[in-house]
N, C-alpha and C. Protein backbone atom coordinates (compact mmCIF):
# COMPACT_ATOMS: atom_id res chain seq x y z
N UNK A 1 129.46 -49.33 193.52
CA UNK A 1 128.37 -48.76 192.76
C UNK A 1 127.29 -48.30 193.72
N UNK A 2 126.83 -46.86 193.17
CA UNK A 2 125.83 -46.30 194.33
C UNK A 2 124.24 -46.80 193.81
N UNK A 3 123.74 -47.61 194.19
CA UNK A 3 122.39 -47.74 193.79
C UNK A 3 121.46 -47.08 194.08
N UNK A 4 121.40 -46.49 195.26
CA UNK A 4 120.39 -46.02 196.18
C UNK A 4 119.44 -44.28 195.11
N UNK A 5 120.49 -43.81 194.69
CA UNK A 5 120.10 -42.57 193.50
C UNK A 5 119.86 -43.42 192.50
N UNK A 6 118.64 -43.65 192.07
CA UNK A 6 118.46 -44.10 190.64
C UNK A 6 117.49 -42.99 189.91
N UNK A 7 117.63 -42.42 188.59
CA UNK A 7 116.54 -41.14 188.69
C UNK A 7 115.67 -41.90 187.46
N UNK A 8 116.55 -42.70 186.91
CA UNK A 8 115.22 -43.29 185.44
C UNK A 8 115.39 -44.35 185.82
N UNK A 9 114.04 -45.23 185.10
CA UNK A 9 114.18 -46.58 185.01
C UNK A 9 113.88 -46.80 183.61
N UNK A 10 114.05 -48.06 183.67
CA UNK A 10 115.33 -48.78 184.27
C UNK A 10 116.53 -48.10 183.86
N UNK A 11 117.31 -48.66 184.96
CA UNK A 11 118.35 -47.68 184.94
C UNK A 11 119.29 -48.41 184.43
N UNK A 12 119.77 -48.67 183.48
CA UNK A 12 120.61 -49.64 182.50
C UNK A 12 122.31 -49.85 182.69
N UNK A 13 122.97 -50.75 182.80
CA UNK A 13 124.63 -50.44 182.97
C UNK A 13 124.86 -51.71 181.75
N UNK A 14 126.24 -51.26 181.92
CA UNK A 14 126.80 -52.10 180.92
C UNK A 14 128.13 -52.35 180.76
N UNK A 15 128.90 -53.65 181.23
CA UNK A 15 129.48 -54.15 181.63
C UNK A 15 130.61 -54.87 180.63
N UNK A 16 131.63 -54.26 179.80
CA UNK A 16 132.14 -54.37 178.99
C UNK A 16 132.88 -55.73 179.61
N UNK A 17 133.41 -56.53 178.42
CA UNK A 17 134.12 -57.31 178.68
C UNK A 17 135.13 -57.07 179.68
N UNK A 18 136.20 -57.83 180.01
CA UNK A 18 136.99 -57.78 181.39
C UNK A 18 137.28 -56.40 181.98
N UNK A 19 135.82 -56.30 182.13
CA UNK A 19 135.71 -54.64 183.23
C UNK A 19 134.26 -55.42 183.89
N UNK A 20 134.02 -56.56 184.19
CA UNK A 20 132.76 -57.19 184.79
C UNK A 20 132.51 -56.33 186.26
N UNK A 21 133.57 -55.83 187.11
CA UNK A 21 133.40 -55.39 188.31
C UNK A 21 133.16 -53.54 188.32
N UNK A 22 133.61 -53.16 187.13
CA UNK A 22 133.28 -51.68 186.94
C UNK A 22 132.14 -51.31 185.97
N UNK A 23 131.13 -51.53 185.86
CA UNK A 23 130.08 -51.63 184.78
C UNK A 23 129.77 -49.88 184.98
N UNK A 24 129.67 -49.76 183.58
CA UNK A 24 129.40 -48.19 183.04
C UNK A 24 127.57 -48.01 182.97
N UNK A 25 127.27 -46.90 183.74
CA UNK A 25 125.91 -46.40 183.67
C UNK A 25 125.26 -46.06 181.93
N UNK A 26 124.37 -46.43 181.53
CA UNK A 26 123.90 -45.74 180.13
C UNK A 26 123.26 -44.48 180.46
N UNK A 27 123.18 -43.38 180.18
CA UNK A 27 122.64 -42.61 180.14
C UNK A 27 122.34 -41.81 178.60
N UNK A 28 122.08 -42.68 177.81
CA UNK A 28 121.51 -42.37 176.41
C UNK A 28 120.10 -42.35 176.23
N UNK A 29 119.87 -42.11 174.85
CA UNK A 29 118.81 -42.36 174.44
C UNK A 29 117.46 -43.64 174.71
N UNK A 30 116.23 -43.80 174.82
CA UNK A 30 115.86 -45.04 175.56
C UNK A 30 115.42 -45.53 174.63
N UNK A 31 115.68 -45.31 172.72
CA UNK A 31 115.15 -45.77 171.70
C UNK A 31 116.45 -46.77 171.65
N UNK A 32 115.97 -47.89 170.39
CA UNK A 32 116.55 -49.16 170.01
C UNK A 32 117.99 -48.70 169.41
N UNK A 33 117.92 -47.59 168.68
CA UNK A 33 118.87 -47.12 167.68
C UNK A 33 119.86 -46.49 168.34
N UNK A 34 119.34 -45.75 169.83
CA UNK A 34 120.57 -45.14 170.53
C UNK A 34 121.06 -46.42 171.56
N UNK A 35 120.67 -47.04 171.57
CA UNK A 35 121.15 -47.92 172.81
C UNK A 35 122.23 -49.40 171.88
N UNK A 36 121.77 -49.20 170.70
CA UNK A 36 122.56 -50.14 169.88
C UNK A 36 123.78 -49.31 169.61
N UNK A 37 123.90 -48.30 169.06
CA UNK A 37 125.35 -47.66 168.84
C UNK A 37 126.02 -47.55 169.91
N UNK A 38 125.38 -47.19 171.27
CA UNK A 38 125.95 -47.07 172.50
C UNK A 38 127.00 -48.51 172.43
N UNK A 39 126.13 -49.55 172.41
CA UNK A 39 126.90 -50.87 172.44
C UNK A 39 127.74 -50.93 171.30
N UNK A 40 127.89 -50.46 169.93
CA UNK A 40 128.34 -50.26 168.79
C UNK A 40 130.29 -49.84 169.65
N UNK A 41 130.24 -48.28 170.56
CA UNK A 41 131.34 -47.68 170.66
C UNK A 41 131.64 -48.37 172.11
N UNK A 42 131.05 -48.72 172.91
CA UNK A 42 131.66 -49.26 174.08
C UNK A 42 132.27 -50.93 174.12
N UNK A 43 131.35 -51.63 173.28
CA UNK A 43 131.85 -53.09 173.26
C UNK A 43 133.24 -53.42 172.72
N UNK A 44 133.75 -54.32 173.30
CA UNK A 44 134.60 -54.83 173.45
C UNK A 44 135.20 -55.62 171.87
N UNK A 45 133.85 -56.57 171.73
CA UNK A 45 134.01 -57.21 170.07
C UNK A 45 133.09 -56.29 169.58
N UNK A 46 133.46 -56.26 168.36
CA UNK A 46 132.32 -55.26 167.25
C UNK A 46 131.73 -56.12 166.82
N UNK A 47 129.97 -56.08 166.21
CA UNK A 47 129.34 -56.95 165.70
C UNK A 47 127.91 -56.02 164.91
N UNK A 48 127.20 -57.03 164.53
CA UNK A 48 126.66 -55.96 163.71
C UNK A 48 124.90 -56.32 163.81
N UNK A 49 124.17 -55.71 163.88
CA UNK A 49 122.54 -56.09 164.19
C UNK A 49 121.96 -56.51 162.94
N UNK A 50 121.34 -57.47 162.55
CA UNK A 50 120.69 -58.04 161.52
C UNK A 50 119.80 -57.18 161.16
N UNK A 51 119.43 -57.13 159.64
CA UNK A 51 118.49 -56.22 159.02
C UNK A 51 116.86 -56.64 159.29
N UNK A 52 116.18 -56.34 159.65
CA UNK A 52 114.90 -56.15 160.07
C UNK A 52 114.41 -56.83 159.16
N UNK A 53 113.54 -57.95 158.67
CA UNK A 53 112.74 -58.63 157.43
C UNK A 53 111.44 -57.58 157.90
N UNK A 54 111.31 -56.65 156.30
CA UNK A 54 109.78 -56.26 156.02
C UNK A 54 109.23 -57.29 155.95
N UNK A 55 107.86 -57.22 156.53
CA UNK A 55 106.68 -58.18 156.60
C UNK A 55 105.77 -57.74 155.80
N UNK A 56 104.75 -58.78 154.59
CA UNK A 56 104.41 -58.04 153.71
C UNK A 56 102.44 -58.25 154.79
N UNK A 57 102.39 -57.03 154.71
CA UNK A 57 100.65 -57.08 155.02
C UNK A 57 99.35 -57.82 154.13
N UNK A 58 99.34 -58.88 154.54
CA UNK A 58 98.16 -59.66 153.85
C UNK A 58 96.87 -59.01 154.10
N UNK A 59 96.51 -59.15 152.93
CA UNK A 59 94.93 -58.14 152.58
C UNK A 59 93.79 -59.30 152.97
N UNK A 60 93.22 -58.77 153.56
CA UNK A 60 92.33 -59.37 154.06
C UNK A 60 90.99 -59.52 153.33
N UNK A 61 90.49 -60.58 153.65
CA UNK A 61 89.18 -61.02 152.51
C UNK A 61 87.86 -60.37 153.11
N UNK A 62 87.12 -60.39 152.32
CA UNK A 62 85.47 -59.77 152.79
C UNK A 62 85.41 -60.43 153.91
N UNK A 63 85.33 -61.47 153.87
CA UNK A 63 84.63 -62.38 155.00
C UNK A 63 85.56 -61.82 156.54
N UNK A 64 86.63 -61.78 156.82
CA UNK A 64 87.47 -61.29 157.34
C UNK A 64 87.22 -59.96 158.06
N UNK A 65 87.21 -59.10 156.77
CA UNK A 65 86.87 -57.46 157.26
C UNK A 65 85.60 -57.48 158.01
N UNK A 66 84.37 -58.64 157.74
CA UNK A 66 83.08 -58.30 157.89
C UNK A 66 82.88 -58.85 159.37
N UNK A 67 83.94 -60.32 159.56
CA UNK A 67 84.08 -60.63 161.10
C UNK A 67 84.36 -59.48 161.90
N UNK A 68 85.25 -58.60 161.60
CA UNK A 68 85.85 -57.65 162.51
C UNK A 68 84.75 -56.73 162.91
């Protein structure tokens, strides 16, 4: 592996199961959604990312808003 050319950082690889000594460069997307499918078609076991819990926004009281 050539390290010395790196043009982004981080520069990400990814190392499929029993291929530990040939690890594949990412050169995708640097959002959550492209870098998860990336792992989606290259991995070895398939698995699946847990659904995000909405958080509900608590409204804040006078006293609260008036600290701020």
């Amino acid at each position: 592996m050539d390290f010395c050319c790196l043009h982004s950082f981080p520069t990400l690889y990814f190392a499929p199961m029993k291929s530990k000594d040939t690890p594949k460069k990412y050169n995708g997307g640097r959002d959550v959604n492209s870098f998860v499918e990336y792992l989606k078609r290259e991995a070895t076991n398939t698995f699946e990312v847990p659904a995000e819990e909405k958080k509900k926004k608590k409204k804040k009281t006078k006293k609260e808003k008036d600290e701020l």
